[in-house]
N, C-alpha and C. Protein backbone atom coordinates (compact mmCIF):
# COMPACT_ATOMS: atom_id res chain seq x y z
N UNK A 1 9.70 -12.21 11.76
CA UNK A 1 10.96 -12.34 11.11
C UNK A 1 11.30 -13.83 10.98
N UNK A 2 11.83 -14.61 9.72
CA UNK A 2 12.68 -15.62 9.90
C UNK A 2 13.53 -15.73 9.58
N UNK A 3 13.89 -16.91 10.53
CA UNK A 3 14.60 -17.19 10.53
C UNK A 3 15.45 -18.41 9.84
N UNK A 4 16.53 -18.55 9.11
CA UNK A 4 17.02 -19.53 8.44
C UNK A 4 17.86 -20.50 9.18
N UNK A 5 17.41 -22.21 8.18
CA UNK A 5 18.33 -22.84 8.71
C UNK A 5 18.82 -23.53 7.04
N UNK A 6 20.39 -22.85 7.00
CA UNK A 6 20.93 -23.40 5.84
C UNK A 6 20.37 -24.78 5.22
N UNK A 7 21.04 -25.74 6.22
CA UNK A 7 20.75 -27.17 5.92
C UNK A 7 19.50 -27.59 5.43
N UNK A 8 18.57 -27.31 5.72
CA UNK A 8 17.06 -26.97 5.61
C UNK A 8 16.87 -27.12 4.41
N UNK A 9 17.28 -25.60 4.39
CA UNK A 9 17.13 -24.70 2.95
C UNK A 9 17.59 -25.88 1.78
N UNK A 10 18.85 -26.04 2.12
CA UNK A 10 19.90 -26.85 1.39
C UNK A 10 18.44 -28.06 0.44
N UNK A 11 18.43 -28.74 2.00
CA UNK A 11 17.55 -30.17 1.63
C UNK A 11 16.80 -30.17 0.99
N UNK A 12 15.69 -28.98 1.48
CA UNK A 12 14.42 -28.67 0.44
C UNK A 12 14.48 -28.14 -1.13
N UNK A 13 15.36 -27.31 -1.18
CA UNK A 13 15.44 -27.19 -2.56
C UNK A 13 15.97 -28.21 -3.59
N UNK A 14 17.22 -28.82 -2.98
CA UNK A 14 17.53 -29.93 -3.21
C UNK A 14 16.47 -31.12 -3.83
N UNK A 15 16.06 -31.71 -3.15
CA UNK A 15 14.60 -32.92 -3.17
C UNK A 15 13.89 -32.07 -4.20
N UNK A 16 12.97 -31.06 -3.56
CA UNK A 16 12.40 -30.57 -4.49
C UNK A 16 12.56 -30.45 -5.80
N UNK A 17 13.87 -30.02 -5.98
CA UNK A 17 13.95 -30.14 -7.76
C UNK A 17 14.78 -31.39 -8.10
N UNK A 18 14.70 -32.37 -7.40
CA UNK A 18 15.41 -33.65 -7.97
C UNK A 18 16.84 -33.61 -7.73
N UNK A 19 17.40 -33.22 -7.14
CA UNK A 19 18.78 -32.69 -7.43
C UNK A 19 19.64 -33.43 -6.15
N UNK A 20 20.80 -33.59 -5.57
CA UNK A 20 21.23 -34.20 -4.53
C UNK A 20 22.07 -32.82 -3.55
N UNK A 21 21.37 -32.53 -2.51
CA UNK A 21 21.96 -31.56 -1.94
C UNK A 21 22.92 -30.99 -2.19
N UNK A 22 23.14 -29.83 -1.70
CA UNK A 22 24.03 -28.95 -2.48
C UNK A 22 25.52 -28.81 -0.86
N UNK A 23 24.67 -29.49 -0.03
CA UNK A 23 25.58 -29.72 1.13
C UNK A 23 26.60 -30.80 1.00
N UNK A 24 26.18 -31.75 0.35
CA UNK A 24 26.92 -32.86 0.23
C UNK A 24 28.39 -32.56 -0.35
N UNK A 25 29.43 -33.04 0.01
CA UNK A 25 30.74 -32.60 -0.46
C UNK A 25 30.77 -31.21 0.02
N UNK A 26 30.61 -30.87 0.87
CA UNK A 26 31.44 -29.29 1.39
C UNK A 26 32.70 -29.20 1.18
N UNK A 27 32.99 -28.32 0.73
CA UNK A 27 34.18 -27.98 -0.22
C UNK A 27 35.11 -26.51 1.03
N UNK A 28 36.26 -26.33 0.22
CA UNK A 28 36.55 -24.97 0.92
C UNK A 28 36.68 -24.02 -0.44
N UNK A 29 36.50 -22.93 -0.36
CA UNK A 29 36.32 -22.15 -1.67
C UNK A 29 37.76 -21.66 -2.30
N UNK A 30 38.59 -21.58 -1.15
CA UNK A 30 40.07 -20.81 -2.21
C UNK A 30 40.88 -22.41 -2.24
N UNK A 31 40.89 -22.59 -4.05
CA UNK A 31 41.70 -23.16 -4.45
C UNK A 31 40.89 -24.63 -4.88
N UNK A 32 39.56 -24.72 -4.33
CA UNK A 32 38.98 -25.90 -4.15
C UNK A 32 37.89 -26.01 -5.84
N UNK A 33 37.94 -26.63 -6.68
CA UNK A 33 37.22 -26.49 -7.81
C UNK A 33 36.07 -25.82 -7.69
N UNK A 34 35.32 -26.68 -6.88
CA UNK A 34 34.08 -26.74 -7.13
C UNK A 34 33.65 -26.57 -5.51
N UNK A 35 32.91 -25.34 -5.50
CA UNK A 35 32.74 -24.54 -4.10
C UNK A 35 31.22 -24.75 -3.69
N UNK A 36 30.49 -25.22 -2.82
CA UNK A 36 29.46 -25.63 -2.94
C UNK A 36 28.44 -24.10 -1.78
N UNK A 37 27.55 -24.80 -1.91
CA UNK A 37 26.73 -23.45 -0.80
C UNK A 37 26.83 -23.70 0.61
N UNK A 38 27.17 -24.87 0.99
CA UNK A 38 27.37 -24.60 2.20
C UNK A 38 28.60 -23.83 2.30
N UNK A 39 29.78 -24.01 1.75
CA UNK A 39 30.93 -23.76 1.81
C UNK A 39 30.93 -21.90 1.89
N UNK A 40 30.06 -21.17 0.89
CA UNK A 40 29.61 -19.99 0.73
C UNK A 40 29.00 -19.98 2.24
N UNK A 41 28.70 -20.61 2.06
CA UNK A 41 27.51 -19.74 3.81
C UNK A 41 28.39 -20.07 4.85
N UNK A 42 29.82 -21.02 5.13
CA UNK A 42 30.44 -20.81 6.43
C UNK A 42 31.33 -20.15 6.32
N UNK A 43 31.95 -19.79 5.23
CA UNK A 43 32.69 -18.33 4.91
C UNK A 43 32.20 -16.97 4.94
N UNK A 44 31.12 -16.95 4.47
CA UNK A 44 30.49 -15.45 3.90
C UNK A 44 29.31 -15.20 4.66
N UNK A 45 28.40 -16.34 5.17
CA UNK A 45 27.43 -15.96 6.18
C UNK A 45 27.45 -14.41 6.93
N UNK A 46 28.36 -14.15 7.81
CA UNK A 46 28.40 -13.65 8.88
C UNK A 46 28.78 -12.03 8.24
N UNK A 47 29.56 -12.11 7.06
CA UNK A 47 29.92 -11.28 6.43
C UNK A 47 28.83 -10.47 5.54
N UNK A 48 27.56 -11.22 5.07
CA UNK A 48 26.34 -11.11 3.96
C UNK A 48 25.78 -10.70 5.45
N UNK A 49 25.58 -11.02 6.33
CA UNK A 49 24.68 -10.60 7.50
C UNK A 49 25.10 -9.26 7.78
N UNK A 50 26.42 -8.88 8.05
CA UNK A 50 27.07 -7.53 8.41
C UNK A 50 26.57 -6.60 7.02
N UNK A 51 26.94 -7.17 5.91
CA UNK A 51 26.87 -6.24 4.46
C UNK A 51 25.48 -5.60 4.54
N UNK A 52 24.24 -6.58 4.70
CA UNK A 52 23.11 -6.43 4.56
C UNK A 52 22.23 -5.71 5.58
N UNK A 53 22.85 -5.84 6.92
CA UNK A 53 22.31 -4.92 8.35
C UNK A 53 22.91 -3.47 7.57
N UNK A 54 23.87 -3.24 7.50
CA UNK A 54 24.56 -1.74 7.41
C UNK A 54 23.96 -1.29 5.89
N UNK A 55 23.65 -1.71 5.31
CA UNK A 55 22.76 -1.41 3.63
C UNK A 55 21.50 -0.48 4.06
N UNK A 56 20.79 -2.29 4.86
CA UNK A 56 19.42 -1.65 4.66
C UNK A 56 18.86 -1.78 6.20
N UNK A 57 19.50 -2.19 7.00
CA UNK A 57 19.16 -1.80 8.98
C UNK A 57 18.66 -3.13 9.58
N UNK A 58 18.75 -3.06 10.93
CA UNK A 58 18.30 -4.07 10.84
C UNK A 58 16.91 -4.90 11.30
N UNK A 59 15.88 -3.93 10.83
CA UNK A 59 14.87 -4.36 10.60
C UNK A 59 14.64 -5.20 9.67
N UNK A 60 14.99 -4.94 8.18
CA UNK A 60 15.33 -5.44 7.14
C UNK A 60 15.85 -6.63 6.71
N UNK A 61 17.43 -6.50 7.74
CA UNK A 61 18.13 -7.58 7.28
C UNK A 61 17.59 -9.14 7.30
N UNK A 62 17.40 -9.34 8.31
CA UNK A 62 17.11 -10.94 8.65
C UNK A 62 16.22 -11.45 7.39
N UNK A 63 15.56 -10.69 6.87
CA UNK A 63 13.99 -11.36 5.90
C UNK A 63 14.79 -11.11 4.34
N UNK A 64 16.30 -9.99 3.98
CA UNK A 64 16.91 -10.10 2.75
C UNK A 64 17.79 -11.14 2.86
N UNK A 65 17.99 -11.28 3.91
CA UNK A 65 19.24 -12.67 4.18
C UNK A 65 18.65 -13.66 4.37
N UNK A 66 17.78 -13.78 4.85
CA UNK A 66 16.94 -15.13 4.43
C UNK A 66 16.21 -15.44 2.85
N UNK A 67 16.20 -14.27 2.40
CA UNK A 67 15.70 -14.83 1.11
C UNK A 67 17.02 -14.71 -0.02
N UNK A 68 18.11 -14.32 0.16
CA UNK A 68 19.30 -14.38 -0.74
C UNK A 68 19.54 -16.06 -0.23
N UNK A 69 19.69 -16.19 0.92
CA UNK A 69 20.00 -17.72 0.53
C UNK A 69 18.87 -18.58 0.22
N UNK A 70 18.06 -18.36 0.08
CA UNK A 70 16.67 -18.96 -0.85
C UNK A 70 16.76 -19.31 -2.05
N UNK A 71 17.10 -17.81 -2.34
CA UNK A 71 17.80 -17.84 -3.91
C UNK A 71 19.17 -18.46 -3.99
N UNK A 72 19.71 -18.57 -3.42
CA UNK A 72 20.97 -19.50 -3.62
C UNK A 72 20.72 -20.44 -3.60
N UNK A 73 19.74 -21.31 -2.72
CA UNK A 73 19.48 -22.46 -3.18
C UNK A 73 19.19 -23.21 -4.23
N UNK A 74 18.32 -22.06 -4.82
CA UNK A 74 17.51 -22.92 -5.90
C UNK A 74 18.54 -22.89 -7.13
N UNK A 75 20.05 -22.30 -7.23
CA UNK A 75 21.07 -22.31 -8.13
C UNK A 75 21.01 -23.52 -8.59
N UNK A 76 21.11 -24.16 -9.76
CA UNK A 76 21.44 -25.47 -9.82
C UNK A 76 23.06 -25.99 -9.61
N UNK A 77 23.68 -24.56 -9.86
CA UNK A 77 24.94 -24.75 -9.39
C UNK A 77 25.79 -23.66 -8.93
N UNK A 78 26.56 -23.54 -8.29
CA UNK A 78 27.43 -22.53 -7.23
C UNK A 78 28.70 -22.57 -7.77
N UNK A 79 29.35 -23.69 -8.81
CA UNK A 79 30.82 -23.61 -8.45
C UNK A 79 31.32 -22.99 -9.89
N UNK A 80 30.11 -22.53 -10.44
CA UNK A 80 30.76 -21.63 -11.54
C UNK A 80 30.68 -19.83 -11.32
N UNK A 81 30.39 -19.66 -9.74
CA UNK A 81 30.77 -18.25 -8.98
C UNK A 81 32.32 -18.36 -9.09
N UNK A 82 32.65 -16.87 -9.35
CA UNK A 82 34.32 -16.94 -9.66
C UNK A 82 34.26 -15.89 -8.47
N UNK A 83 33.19 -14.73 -8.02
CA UNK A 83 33.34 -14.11 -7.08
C UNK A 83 32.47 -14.10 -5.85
N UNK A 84 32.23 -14.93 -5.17
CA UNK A 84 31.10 -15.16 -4.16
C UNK A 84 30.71 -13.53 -3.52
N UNK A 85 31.32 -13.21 -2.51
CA UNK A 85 30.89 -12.06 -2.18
C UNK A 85 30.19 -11.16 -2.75
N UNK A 86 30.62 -10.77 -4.21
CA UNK A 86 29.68 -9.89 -4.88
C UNK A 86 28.47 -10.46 -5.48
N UNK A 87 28.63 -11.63 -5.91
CA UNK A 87 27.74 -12.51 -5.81
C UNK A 87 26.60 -12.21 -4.68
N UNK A 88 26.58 -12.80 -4.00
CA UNK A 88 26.10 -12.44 -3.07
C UNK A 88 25.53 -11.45 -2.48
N UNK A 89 26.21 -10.01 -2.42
CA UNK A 89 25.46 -8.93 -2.16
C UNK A 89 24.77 -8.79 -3.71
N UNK A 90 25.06 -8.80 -4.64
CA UNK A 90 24.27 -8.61 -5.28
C UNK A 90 22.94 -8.97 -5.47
N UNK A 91 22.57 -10.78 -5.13
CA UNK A 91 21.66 -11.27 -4.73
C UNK A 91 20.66 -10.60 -3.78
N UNK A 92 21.55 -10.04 -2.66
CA UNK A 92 20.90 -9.87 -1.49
C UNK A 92 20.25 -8.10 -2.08
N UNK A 93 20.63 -7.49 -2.56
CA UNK A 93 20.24 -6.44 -3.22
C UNK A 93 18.99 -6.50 -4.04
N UNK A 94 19.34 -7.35 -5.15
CA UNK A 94 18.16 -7.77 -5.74
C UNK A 94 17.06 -8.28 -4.61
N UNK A 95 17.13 -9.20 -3.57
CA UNK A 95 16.09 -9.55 -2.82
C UNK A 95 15.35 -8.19 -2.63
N UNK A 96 16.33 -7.36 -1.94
CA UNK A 96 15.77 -6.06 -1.13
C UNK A 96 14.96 -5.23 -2.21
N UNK A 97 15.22 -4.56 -3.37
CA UNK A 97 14.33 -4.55 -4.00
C UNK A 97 13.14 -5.11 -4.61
N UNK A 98 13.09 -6.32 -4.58
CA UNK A 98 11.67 -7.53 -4.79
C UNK A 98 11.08 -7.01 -3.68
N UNK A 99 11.43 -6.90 -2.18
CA UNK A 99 10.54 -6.82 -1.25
C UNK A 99 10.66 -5.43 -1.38
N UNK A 100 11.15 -4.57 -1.54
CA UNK A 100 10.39 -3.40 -1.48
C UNK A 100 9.53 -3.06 -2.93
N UNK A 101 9.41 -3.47 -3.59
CA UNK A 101 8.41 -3.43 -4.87
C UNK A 101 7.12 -4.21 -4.11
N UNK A 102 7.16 -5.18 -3.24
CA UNK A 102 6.19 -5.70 -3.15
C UNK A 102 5.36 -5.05 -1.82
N UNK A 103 6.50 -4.42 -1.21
CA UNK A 103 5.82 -3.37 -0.12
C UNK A 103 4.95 -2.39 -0.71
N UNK A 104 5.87 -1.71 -1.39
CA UNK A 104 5.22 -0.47 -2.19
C UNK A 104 3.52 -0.96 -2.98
N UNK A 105 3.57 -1.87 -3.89
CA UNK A 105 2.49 -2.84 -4.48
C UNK A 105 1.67 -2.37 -3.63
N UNK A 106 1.85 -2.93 -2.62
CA UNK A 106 0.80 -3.49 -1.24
C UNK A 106 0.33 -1.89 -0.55
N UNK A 107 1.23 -1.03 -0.43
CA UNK A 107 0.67 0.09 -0.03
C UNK A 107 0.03 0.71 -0.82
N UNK A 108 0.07 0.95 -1.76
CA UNK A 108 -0.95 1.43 -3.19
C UNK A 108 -1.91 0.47 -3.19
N UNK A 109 -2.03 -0.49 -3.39
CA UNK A 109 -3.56 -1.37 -3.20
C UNK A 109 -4.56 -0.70 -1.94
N UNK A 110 -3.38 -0.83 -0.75
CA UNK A 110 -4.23 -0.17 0.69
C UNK A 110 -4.43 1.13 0.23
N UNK A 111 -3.83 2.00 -0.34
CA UNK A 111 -4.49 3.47 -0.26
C UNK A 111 -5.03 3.87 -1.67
N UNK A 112 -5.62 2.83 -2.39
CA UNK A 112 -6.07 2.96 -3.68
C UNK A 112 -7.72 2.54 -2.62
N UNK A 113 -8.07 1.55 -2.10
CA UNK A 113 -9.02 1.21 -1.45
C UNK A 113 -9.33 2.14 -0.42
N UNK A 114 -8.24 2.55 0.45
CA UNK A 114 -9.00 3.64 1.65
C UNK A 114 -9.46 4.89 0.64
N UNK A 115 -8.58 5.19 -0.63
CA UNK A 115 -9.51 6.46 -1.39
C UNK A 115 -10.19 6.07 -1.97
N UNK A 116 -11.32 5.07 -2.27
CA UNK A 116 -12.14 4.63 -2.58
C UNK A 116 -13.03 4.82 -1.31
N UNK A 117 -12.92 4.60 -0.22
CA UNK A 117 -13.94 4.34 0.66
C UNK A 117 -14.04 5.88 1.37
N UNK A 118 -13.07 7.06 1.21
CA UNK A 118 -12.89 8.24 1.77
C UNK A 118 -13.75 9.04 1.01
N UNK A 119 -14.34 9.27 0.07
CA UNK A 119 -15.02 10.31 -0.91
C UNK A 119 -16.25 9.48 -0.57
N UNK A 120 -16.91 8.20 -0.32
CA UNK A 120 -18.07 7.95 0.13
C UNK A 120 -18.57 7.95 1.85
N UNK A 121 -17.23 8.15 2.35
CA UNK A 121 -18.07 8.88 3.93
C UNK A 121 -17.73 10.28 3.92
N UNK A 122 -17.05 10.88 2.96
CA UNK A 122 -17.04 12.31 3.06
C UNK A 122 -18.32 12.92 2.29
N UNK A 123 -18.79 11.86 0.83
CA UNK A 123 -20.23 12.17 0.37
C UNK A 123 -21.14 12.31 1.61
N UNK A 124 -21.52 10.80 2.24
CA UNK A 124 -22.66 11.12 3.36
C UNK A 124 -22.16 11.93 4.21
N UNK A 125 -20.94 12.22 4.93
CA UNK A 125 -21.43 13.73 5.76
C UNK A 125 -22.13 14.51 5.29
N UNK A 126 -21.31 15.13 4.11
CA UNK A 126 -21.41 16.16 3.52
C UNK A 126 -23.34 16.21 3.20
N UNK A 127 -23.83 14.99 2.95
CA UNK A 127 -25.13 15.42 2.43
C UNK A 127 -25.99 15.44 3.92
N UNK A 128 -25.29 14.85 4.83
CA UNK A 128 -26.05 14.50 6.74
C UNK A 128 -25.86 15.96 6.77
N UNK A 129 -24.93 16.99 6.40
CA UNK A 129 -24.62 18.48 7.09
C UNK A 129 -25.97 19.57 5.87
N UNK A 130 -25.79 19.15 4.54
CA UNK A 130 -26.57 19.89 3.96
C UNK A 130 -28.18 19.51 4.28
N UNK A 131 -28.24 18.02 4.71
CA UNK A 131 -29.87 18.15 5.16
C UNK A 131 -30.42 18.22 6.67
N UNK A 132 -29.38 18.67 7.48
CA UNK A 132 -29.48 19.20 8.96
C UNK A 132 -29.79 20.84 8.54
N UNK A 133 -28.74 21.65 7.55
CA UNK A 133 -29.10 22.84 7.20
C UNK A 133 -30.36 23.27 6.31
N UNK A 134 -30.63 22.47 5.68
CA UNK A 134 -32.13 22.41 5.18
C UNK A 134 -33.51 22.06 6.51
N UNK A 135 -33.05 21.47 6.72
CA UNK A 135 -34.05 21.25 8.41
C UNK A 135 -34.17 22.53 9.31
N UNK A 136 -32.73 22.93 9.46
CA UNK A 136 -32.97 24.35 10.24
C UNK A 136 -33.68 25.68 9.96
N UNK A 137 -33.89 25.66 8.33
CA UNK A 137 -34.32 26.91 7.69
C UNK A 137 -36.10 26.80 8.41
N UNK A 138 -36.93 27.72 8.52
CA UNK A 138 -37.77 28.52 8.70
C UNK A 138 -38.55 27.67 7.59
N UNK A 139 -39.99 27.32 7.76
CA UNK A 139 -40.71 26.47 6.97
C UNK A 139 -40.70 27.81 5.52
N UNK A 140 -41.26 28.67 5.31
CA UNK A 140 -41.26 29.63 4.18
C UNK A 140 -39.72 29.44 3.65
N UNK A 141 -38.65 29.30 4.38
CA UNK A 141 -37.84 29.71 3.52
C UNK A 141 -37.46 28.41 2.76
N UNK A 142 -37.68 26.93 3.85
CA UNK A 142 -37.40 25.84 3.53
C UNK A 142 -38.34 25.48 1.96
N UNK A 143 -39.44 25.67 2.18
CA UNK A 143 -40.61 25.64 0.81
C UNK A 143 -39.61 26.10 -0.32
N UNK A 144 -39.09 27.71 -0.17
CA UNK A 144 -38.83 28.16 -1.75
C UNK A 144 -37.62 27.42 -2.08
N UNK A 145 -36.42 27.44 -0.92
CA UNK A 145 -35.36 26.70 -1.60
C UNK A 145 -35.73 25.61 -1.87
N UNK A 146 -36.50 24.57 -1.35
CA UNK A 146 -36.48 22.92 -1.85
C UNK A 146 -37.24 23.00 -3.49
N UNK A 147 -38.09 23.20 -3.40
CA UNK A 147 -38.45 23.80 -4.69
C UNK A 147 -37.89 24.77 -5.56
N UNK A 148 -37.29 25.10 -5.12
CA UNK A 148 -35.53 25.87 -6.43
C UNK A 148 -34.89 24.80 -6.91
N UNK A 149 -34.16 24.21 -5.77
CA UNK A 149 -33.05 23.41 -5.46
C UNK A 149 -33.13 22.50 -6.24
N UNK A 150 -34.28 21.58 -5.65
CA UNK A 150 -34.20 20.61 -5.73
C UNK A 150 -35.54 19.88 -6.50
N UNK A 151 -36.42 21.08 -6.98
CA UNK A 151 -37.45 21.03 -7.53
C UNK A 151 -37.21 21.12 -9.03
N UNK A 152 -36.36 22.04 -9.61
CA UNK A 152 -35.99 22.71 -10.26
C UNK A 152 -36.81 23.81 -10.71
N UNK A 153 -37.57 24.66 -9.93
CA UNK A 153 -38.69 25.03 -10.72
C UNK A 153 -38.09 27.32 -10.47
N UNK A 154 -38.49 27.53 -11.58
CA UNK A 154 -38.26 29.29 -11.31
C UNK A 154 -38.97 30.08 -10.28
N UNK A 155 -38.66 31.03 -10.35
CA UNK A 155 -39.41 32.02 -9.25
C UNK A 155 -40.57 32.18 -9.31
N UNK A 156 -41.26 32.34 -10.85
CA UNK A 156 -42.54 32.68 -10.94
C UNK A 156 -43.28 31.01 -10.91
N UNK A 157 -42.72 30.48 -10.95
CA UNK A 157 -43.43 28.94 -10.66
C UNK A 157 -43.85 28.65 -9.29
N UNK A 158 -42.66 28.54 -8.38
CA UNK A 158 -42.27 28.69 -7.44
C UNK A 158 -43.73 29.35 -6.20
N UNK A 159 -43.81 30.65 -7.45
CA UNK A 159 -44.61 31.52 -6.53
C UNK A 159 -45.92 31.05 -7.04
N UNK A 160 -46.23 30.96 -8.21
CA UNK A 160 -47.97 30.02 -8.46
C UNK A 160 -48.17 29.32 -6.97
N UNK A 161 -47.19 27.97 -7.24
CA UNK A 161 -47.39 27.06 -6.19
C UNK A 161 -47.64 27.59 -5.03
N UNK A 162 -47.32 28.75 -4.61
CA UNK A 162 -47.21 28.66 -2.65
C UNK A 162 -48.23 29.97 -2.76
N UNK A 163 -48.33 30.55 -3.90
CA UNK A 163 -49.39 31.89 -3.95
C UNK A 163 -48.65 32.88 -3.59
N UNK A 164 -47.23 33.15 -3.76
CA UNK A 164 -46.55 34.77 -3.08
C UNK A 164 -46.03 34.68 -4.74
N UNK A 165 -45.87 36.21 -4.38
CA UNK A 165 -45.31 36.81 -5.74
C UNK A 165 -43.68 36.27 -6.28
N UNK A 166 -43.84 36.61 -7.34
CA UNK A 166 -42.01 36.46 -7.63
C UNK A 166 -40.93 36.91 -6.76
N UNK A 167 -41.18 38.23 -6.64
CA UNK A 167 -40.36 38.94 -5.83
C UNK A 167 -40.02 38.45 -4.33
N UNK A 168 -41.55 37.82 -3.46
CA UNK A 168 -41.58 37.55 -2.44
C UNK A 168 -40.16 35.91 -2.32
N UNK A 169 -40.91 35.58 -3.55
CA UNK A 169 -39.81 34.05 -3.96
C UNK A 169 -38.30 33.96 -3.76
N UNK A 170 -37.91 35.92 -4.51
CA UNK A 170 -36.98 35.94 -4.30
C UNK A 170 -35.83 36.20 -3.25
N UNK A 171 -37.05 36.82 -2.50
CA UNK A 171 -36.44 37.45 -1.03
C UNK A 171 -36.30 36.51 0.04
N UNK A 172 -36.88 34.84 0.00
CA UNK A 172 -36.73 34.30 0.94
C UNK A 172 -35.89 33.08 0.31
N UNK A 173 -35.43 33.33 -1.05
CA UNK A 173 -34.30 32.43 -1.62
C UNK A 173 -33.34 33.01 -1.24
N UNK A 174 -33.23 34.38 -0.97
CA UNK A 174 -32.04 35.35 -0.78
C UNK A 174 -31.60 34.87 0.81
N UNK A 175 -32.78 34.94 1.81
CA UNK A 175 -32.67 34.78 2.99
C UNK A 175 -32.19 33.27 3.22
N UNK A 176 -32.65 32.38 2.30
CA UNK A 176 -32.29 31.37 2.64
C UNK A 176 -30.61 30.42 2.14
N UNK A 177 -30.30 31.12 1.58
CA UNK A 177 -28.94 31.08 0.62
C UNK A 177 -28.10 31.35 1.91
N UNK A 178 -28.77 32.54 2.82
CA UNK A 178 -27.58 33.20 3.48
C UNK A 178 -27.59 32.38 4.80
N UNK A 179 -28.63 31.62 5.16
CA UNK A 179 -29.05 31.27 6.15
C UNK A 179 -27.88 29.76 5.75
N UNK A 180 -27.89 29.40 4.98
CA UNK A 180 -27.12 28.06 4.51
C UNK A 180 -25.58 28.31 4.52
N UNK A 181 -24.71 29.35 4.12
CA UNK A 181 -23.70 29.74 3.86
C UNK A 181 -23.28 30.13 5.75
N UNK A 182 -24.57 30.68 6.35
CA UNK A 182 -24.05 31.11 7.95
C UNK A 182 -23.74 29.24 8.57
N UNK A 183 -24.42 28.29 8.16
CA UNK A 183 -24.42 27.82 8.49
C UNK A 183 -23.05 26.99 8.06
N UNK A 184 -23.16 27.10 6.89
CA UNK A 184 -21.41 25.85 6.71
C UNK A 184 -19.76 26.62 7.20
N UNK A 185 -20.15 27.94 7.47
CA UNK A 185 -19.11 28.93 8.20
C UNK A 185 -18.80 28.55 9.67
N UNK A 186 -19.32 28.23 10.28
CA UNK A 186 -19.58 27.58 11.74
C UNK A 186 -18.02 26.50 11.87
């Protein structure tokens, strides 16, 4: 979590864009022209902290309230707010949705990648379980199915090759079908 330090904030954005702090001349806001951000943050601080815990909890808060006054910083100017407070939560609203778009983002990337990587260790089980059940079959029965299967070849082919009849072909494809199905039932 961070944590903010106004003045900080103030300076850096400040310098950074050329500009002369936005601290300088602290102002008071009722009645005062030109209301500056510090002036917003020793009024409304404590109040944007309360608004923003009870919104969104306070897990949340500290990292939307640190980045609403982020974004306040980089305003080039503050004293044409006629309503700070709503101002403000509104900001802090908008933050909270940026970070939760960017949560969400981020969780769809992670579970766009874990289902990418889930259908290729569920492939190799799946083929480690069908060639443990091919291993277990009975050498006769293992012959006709691999050569069905995976041979592509018919019954009467089947049976040239090994010298048993069609029929015989078919009775130990039968046996072996069932022998495979006992087995993924388990």
């Amino acid at each position: 979590m961070w944590r903010y330090d106004l003045p900080s904030v103030i300076w850096i954005s400040g310098r950074v864009a050329g500009r002369v702090p936005l601290s300088e001349g602290a102002g008071r806001l009722d009645g005062h022209p030109s209301p500056t951000l510090a002036s917003i943050h020793a009024l409304y601080g404590r109040w944007l902290c309360g608004q923003v815990r009870k919104r969104f909890g306070p897990d949340l808060s500290d990292d939307i309230v640190q980045e609403t006054w982020l974004r306040m910083a980089k305003l080039e100017t503050v004293s044409a707010i006629r309503h700070p407070k709503a101002f403000l939560l509104r900001v802090a609203v908008n933050s909270a949705i940026s970070q939760s778009r960017r949560r969400s983002a981020l969780e769809r990337a992670e579970a766009s990648s874990i289902g990418e990587a889930a259908p290729t260790n569920a492939d190799q089980l799946e083929s480690l379980l069908l060639r443990e059940t091919i291993l277990s079959l009975p050498q006769p029965l293992r012959d006709v199915f691999v050569l069905s299967r995976f041979g592509g070849l018919t019954n009467s082919q089947i049976g040239e090759q090994l010298g048993i009849s069609p029929k015989t072909v078919e009775w130990r494809m039968t046996k072996a079908l069932a022998h495979c199905a006992a087995q993924f039932r388990r």
